[in-house]
C-alpha atoms as a PDB file:
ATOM      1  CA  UNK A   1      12.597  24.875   1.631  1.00  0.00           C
ATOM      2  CA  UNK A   2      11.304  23.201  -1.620  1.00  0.00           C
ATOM      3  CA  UNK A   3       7.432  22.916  -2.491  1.00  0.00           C
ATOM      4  CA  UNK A   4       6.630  19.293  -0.976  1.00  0.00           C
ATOM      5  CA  UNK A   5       2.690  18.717  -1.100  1.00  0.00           C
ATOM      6  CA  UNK A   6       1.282  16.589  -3.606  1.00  0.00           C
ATOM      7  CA  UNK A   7      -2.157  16.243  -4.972  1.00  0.00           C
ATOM      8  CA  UNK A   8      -3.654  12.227  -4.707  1.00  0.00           C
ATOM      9  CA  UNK A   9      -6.959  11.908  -6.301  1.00  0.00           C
ATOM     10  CA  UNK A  10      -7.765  15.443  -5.619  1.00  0.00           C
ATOM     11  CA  UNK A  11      -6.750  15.869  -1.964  1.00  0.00           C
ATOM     12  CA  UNK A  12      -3.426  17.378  -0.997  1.00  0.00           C
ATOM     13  CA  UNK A  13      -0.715  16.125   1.243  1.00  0.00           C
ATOM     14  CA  UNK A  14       1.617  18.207   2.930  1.00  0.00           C
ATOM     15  CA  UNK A  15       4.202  15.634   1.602  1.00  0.00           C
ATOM     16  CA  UNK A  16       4.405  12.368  -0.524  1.00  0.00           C
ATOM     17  CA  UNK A  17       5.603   9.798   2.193  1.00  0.00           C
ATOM     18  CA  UNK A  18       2.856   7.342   3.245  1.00  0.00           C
ATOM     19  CA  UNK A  19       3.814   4.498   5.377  1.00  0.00           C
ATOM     20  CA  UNK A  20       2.164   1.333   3.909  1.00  0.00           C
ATOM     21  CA  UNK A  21      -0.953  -1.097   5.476  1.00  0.00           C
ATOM     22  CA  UNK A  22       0.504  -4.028   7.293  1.00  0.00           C
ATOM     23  CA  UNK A  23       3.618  -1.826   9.000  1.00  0.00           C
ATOM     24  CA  UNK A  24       1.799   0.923  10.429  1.00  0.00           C
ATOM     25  CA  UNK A  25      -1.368  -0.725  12.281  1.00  0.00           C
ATOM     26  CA  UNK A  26      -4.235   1.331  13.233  1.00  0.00           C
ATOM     27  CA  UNK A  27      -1.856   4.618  13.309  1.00  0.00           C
ATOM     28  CA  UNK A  28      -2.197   5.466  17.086  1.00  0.00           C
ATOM     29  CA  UNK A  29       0.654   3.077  18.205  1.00  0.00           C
ATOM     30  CA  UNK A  30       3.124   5.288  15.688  1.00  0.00           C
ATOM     31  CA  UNK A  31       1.292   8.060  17.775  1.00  0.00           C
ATOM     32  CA  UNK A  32       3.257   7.162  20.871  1.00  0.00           C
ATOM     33  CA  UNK A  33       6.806   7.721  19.516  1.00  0.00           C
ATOM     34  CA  UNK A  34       6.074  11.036  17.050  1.00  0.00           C
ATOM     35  CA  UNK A  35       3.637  13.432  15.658  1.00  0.00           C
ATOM     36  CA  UNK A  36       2.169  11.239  12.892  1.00  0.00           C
ATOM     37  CA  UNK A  37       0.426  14.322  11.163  1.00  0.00           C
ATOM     38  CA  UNK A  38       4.003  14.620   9.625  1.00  0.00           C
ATOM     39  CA  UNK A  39       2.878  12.174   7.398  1.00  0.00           C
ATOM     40  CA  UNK A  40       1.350  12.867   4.401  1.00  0.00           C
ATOM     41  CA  UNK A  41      -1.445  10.432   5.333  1.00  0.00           C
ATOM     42  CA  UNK A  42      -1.280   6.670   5.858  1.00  0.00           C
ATOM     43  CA  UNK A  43      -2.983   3.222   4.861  1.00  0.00           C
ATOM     44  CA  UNK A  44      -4.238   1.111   7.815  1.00  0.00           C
ATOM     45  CA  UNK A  45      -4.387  -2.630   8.789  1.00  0.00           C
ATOM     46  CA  UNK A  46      -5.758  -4.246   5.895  1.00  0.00           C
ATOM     47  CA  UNK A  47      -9.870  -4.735   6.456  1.00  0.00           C
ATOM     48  CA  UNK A  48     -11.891  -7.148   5.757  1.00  0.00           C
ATOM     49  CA  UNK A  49     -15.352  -7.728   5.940  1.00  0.00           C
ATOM     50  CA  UNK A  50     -14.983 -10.220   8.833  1.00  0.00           C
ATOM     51  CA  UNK A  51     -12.466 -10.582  11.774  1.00  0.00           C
ATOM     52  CA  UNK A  52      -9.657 -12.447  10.738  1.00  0.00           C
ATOM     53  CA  UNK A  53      -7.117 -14.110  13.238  1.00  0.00           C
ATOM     54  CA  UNK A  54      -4.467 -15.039  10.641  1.00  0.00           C
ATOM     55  CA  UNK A  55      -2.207 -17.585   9.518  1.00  0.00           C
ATOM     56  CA  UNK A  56      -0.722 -19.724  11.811  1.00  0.00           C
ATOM     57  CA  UNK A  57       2.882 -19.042  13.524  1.00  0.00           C
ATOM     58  CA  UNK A  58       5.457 -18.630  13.088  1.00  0.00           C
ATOM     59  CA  UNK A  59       5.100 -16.338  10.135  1.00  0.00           C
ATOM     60  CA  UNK A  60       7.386 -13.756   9.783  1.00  0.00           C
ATOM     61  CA  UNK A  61      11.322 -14.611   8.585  1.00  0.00           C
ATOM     62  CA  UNK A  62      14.292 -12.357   8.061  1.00  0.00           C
ATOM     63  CA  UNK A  63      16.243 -12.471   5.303  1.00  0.00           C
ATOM     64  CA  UNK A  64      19.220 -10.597   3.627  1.00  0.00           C
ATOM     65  CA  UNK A  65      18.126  -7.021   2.686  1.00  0.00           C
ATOM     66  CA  UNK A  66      14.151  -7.863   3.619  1.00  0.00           C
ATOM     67  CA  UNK A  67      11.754  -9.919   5.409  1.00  0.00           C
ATOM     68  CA  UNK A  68       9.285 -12.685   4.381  1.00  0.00           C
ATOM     69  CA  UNK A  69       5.918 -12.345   5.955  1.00  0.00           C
ATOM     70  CA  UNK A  70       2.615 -14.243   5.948  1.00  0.00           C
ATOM     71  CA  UNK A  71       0.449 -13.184   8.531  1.00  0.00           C
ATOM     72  CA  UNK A  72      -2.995 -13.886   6.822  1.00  0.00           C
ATOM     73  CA  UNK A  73      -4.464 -10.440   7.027  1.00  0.00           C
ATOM     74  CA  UNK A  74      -4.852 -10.651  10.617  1.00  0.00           C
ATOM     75  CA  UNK A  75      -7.781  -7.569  11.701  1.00  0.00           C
ATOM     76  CA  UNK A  76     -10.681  -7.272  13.604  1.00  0.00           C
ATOM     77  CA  UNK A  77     -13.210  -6.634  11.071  1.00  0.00           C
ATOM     78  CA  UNK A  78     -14.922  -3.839   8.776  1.00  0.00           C
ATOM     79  CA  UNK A  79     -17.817  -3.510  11.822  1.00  0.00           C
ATOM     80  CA  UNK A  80     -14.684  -3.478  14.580  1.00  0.00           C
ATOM     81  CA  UNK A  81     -12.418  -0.781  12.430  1.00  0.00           C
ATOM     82  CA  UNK A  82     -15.535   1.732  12.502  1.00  0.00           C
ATOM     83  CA  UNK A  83     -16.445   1.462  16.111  1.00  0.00           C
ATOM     84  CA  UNK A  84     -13.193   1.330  17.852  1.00  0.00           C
ATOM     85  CA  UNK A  85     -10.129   1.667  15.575  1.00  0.00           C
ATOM     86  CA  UNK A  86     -10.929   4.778  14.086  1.00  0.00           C
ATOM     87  CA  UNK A  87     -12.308   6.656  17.161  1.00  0.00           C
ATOM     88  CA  UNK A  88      -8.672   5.925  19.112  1.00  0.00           C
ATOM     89  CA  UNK A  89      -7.434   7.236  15.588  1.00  0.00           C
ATOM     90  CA  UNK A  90      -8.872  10.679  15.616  1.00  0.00           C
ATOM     91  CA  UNK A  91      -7.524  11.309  18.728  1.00  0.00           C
ATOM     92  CA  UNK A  92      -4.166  11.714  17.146  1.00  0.00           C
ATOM     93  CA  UNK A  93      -4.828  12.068  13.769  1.00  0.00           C
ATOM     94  CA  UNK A  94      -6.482  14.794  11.956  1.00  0.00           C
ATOM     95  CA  UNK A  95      -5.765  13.914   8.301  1.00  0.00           C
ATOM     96  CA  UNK A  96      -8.043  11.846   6.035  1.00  0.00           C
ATOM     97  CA  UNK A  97      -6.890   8.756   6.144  1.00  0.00           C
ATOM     98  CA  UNK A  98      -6.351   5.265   4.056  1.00  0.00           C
ATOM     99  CA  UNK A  99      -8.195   2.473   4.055  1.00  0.00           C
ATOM    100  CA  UNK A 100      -6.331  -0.545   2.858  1.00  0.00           C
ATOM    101  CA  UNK A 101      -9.342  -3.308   1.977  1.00  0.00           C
ATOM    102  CA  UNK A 102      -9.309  -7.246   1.445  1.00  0.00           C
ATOM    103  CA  UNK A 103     -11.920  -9.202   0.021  1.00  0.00           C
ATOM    104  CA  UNK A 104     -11.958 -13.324  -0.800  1.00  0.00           C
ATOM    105  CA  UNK A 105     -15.207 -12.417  -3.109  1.00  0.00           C
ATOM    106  CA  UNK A 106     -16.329  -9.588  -4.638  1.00  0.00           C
ATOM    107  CA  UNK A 107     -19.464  -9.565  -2.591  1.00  0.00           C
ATOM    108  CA  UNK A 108     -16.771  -8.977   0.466  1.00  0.00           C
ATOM    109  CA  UNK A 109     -15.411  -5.930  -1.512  1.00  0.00           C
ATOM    110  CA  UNK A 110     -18.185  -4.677  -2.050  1.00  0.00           C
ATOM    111  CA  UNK A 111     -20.075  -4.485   1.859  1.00  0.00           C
ATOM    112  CA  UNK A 112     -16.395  -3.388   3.673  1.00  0.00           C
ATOM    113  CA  UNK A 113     -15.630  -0.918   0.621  1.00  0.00           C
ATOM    114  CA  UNK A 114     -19.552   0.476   1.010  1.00  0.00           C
ATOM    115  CA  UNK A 115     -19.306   0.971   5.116  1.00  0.00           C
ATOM    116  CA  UNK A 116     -15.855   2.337   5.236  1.00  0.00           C
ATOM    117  CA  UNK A 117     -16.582   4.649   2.375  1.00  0.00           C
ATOM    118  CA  UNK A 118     -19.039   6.432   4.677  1.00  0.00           C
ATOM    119  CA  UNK A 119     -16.423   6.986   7.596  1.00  0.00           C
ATOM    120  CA  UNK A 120     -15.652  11.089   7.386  1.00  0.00           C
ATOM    121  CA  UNK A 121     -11.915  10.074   8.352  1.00  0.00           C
ATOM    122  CA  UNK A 122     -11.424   7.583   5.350  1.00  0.00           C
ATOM    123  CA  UNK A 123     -10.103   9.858   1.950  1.00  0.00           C
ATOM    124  CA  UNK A 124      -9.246   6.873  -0.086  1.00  0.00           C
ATOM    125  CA  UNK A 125      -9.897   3.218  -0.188  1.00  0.00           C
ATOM    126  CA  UNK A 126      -6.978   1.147  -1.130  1.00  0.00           C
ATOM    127  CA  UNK A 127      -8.103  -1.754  -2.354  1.00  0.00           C
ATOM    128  CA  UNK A 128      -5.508  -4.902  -2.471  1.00  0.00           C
ATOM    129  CA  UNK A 129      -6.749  -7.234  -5.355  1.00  0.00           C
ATOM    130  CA  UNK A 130      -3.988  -9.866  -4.220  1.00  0.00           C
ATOM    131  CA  UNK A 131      -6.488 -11.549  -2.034  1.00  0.00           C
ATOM    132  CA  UNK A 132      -7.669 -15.494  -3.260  1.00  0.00           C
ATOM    133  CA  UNK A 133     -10.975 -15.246  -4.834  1.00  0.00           C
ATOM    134  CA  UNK A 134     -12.781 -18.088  -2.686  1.00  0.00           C
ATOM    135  CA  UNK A 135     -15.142 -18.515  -5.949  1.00  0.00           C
ATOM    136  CA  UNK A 136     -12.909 -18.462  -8.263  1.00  0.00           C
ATOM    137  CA  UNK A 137     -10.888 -21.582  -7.150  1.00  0.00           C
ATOM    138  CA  UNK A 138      -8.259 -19.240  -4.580  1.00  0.00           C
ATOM    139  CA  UNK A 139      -6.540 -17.235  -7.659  1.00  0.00           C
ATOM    140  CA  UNK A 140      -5.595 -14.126  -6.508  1.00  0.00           C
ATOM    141  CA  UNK A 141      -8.417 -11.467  -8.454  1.00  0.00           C
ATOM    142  CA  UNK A 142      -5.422  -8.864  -9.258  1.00  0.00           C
ATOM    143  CA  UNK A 143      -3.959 -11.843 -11.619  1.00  0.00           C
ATOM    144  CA  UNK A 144      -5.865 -11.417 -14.434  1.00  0.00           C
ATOM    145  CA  UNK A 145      -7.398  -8.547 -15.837  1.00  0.00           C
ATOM    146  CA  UNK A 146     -10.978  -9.617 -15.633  1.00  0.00           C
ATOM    147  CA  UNK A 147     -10.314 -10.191 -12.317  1.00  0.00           C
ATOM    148  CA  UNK A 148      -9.647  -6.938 -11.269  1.00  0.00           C
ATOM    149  CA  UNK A 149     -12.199  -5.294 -13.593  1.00  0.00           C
ATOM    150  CA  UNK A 150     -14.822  -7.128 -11.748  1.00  0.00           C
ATOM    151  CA  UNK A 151     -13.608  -5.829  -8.557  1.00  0.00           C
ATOM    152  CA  UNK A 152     -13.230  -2.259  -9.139  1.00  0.00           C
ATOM    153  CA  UNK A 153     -16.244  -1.865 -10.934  1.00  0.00           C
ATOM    154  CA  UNK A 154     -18.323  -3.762  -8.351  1.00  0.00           C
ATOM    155  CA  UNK A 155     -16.434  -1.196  -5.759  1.00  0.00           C
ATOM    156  CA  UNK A 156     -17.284   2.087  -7.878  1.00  0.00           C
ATOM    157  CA  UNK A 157     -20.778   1.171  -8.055  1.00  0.00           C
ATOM    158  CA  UNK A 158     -21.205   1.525  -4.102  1.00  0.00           C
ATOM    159  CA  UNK A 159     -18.319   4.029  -3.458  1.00  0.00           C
ATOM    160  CA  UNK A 160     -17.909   7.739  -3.836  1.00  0.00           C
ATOM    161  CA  UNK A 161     -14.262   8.065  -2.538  1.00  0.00           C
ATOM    162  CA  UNK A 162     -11.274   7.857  -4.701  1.00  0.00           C
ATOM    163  CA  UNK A 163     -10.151   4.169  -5.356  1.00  0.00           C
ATOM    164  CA  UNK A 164      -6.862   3.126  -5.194  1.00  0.00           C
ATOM    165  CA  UNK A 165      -5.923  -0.004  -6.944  1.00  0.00           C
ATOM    166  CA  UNK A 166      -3.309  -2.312  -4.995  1.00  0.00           C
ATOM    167  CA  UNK A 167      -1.748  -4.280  -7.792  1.00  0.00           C
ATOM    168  CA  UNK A 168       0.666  -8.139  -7.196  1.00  0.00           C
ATOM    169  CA  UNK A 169       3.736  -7.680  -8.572  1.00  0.00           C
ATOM    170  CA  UNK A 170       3.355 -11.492  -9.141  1.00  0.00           C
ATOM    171  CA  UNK A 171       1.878 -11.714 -12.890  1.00  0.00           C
ATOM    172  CA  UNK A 172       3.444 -11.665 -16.128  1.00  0.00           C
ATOM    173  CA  UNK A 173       1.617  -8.608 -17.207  1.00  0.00           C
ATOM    174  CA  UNK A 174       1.488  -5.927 -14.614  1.00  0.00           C
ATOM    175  CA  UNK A 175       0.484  -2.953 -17.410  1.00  0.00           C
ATOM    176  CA  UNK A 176      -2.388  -4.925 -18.407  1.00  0.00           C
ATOM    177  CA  UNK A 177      -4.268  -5.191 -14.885  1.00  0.00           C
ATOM    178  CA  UNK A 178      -3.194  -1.638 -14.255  1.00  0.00           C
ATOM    179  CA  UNK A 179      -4.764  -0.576 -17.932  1.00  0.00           C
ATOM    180  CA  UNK A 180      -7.569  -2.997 -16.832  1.00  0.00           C
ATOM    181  CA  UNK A 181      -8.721  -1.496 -13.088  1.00  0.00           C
ATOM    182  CA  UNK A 182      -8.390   2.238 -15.191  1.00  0.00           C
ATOM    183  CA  UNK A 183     -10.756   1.657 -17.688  1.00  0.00           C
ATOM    184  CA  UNK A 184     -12.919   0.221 -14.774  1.00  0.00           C
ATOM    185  CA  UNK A 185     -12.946   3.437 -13.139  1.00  0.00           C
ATOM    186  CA  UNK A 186     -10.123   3.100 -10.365  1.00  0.00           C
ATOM    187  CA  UNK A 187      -9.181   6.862  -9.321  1.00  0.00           C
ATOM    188  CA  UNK A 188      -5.392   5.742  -9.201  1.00  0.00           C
ATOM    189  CA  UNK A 189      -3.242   2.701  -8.840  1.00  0.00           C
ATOM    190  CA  UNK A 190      -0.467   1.284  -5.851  1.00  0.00           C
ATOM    191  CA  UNK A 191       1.752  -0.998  -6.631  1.00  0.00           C
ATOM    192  CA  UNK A 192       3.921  -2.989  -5.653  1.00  0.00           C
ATOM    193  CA  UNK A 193       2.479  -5.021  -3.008  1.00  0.00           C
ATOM    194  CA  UNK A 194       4.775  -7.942  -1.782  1.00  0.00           C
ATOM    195  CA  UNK A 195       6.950 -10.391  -3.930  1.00  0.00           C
ATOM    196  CA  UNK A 196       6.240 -14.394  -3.190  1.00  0.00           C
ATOM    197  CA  UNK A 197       9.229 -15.917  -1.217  1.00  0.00           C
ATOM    198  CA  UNK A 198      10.073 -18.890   0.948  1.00  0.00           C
ATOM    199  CA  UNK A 199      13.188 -19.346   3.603  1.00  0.00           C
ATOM    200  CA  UNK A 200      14.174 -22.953   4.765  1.00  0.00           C
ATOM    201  CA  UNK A 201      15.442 -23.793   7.575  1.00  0.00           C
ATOM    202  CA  UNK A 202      18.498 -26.025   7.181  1.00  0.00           C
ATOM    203  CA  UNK A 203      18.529 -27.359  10.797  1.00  0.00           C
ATOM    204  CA  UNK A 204      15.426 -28.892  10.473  1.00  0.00           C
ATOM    205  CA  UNK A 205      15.075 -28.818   6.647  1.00  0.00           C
ATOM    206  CA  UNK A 206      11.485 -27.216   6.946  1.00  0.00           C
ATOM    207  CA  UNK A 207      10.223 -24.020   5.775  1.00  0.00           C
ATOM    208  CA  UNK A 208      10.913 -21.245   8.395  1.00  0.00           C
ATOM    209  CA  UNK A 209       7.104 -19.573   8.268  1.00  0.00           C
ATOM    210  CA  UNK A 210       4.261 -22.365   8.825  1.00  0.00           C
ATOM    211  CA  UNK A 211       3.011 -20.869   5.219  1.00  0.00           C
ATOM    212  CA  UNK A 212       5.471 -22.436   3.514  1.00  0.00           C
ATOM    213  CA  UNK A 213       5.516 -19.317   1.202  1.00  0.00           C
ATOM    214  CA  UNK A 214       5.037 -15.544   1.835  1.00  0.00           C
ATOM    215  CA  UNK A 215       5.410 -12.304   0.628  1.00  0.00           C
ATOM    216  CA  UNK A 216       8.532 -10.825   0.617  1.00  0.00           C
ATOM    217  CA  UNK A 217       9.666  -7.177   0.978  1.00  0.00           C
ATOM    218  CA  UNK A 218      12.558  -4.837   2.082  1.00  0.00           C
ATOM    219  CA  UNK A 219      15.091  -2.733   0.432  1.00  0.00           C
ATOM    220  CA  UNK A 220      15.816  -5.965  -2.158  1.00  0.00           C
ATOM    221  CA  UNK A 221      12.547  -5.569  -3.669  1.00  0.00           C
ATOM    222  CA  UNK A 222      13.170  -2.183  -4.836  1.00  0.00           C
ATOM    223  CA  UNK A 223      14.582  -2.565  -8.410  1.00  0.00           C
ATOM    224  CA  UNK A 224      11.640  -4.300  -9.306  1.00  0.00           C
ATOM    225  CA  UNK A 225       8.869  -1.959  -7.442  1.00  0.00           C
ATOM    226  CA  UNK A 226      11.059   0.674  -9.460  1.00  0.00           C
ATOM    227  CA  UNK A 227      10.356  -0.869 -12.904  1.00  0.00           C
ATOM    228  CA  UNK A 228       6.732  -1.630 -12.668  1.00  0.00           C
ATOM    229  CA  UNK A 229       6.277   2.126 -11.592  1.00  0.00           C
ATOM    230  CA  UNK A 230       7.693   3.302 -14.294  1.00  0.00           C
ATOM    231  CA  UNK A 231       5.951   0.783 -16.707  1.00  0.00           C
ATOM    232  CA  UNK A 232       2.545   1.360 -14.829  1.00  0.00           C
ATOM    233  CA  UNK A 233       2.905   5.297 -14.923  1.00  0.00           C
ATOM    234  CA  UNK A 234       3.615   5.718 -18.544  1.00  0.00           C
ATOM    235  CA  UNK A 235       0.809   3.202 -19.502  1.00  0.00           C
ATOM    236  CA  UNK A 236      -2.345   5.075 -17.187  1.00  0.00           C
ATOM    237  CA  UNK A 237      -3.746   8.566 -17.207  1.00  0.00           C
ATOM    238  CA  UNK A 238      -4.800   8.062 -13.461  1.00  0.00           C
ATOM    239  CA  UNK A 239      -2.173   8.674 -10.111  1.00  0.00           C
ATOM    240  CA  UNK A 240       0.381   5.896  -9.116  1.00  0.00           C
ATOM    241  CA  UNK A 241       1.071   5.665  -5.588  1.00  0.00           C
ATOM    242  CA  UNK A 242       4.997   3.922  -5.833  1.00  0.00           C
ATOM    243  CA  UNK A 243       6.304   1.397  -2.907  1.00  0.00           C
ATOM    244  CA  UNK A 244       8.098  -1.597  -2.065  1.00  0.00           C
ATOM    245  CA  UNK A 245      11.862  -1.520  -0.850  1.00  0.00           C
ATOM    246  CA  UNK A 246      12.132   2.473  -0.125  1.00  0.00           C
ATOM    247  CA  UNK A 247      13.886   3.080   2.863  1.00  0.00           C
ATOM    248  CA  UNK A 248      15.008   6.804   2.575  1.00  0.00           C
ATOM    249  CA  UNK A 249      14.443  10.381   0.708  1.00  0.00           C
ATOM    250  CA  UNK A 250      16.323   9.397  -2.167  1.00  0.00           C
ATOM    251  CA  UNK A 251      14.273   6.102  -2.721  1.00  0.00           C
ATOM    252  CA  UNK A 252      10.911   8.729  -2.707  1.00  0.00           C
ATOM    253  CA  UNK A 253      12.513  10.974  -5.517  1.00  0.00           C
ATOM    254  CA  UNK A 254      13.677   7.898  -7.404  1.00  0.00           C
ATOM    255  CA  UNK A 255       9.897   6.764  -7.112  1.00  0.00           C
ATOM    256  CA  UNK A 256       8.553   9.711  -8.240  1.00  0.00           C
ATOM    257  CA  UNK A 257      10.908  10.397 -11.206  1.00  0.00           C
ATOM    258  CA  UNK A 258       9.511   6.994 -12.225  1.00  0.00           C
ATOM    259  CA  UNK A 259       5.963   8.178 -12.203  1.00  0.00           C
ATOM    260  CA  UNK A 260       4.513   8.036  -8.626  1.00  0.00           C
ATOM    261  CA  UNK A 261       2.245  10.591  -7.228  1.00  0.00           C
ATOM    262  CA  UNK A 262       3.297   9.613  -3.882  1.00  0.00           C
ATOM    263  CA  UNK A 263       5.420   7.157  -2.241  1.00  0.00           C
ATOM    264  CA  UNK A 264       4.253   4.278   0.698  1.00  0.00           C
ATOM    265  CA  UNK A 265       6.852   3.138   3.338  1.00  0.00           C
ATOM    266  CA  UNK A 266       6.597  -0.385   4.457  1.00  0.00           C
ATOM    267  CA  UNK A 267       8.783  -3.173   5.655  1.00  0.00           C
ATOM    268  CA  UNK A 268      11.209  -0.310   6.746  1.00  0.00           C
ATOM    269  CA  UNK A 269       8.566   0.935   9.327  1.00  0.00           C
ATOM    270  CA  UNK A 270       9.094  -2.588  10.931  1.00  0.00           C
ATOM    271  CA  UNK A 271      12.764  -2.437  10.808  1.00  0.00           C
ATOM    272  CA  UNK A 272      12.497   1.306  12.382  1.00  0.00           C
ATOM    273  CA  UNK A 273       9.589   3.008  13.117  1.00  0.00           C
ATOM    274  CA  UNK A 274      10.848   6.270  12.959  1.00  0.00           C
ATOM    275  CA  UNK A 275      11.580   5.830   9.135  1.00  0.00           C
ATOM    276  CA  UNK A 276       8.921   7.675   7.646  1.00  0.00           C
ATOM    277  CA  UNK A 277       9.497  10.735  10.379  1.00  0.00           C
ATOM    278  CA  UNK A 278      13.345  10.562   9.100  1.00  0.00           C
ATOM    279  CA  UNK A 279      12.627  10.545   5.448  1.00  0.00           C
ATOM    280  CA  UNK A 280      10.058  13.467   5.635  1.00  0.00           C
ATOM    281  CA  UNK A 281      13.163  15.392   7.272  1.00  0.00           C
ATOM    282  CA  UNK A 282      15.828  14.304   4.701  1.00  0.00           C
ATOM    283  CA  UNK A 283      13.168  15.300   1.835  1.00  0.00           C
ATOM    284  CA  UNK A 284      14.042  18.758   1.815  1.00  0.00           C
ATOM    285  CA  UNK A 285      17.799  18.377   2.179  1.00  0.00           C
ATOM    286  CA  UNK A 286      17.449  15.809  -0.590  1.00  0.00           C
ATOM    287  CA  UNK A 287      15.510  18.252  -3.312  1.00  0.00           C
ATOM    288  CA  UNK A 288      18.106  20.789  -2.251  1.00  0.00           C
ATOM    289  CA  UNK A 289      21.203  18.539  -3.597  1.00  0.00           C
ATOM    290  CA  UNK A 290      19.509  17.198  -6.461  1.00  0.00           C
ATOM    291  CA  UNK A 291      17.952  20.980  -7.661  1.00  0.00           C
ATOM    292  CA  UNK A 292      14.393  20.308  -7.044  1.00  0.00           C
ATOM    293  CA  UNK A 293      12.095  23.187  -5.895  1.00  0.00           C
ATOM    294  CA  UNK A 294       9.187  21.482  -6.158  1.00  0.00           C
ATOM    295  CA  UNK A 295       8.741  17.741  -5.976  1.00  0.00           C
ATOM    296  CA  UNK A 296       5.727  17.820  -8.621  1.00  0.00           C
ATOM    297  CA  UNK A 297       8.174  19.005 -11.198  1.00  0.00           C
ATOM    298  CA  UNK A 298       9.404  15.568 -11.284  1.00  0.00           C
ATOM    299  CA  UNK A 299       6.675  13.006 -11.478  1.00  0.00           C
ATOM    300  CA  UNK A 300       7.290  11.109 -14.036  1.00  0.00           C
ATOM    301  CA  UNK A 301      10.392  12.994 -15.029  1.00  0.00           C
ATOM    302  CA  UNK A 302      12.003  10.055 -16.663  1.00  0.00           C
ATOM    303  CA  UNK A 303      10.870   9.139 -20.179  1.00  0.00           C
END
């Protein structure tokens, strides 16, 4: 069998496939149906600093080759996550694990990234900069450059765990936020996070989710997650976690060919949620078609 561990910010993983926050919950419900320590780790629920309930139903829709979801960050709260979510995690889990973080300020950011950063399970913080910045009139931060530079430095400042960078792929410019949050001092850089769709529905000429809009993911996505990858990668020094649309091994080496470190698994996990058990299986049949003895050979193996 082929060499599969990776290296993310200085911690190894027994393999690159990391199923993505929002389609794996808190972790312990996967724990039901498989081993999760397969995995090479995994992002959680996104946090914020307060419980959220979410956007109003219904708010998921299918679509052709993906799904369209806007559930509104729905959690129980930085405070919550400590006390309860990652005690029933431990049980199961012995990794370090990811902690996917919201924020609609940076002073948000800044209090969930501080207490989580503390936990002894949490290895990374994964911070999603496609939240609306409440003072900044509700554009996302990760839009602009300065808008992530504020973030990530206001995050450093209280954090000594790596921090991973999760960049929208909706902006014109996705090299410049990425080149932005770097010379910040973000540890490393996911992307992409969800595409902004809309489904109607022609019986009653409405929009199917009570949104209006949401974000949209799934195997159709995965040209473009490809491309900004690749783009990202060959513009920063620092790791690239790659996702959006991969829904088997040969989606993870295409990923990492383009640049990524490591690969997330998302809307898949919703679709089947033994996907990220399958595609750590395939892996090693995979490498062993395609030559590979050791999957860090690759990264970034396309110029």
């Amino acid at each position: 069998m082929g060499k599969m561990s990776v290296k993310l910010c200085g911690i190894e993983l027994d393999n690159p496939v990391i199923p993505a926050s929002g389609t794996f919950g808190f972790g312990y419900e996967f724990a039901e149906l498989y081993d999760i320590n397969i995995l090479g780790t995994f992002s959680f629920k996104g946090t914020t600093k307060d419980a959220r309930f979410g956007n109003p139903t219904p708010r998921i829709a299918e679509c052709e080759s993906g799904m369209i979801n806007a559930v509104g960050l729905q959690n129980p709260g930085v405070d919550r996550v400590i006390s309860e979510e990652l005690p029933k995690l431990k049980k199961c889990f012995s990794k370090k694990v990811m902690s996917n973080v919201s924020g609609f300020s940076v002073e948000e950011y800044v209090h969930t990234c501080a207490l989580l950063d503390k936990c002894e399970q949490v290895g990374w913080l994964e911070v999603n900069i496609s939240c609306p910045n409440v003072h900044g009139g509700g554009m996302a931060f990760g839009t602009t450059p300065e808008g992530a530079s504020e973030v990530v430095r206001a995050v450093k400042a209280v954090t000594t765990k790596p921090v991973i960078v999760k960049l929208s792929p909706n902006v014109t410019d996705i090299v410049a936020i990425a080149k932005a949050c770097e010379d910040a001092g973000a540890d490393g850089i996911s992307l992409i996070n969800t595409m902004l769709g809309m489904r109607i529905d022609l019986r009653t000429r409405r929009p199917v989710i009570a949104n209006k809009m949401g974000g949209f993911s799934g195997k159709a996505i995965f040209p473009v997650a490809l491309r900004m990858v690749y783009q990202v990668a060959h513009a920063v020094k620092i790791p690239v976690v790659g996702m959006g649309g991969v829904s088997c091994a040969e989606d993870v080496i295409e990923m990492m060919l383009a640049g990524a470190v490591a690969v997330e698994v998302g809307a898949q996990n919703l679709i089947d949620p033994y996907a990220c058990k399958r595609i750590i299986e395939e892996l090693p049949r995979v490498m062993e078609k395609y030559g590979i003895e050791n999957l860090n050979d690759i990264i970034g193996g396309v110029k």
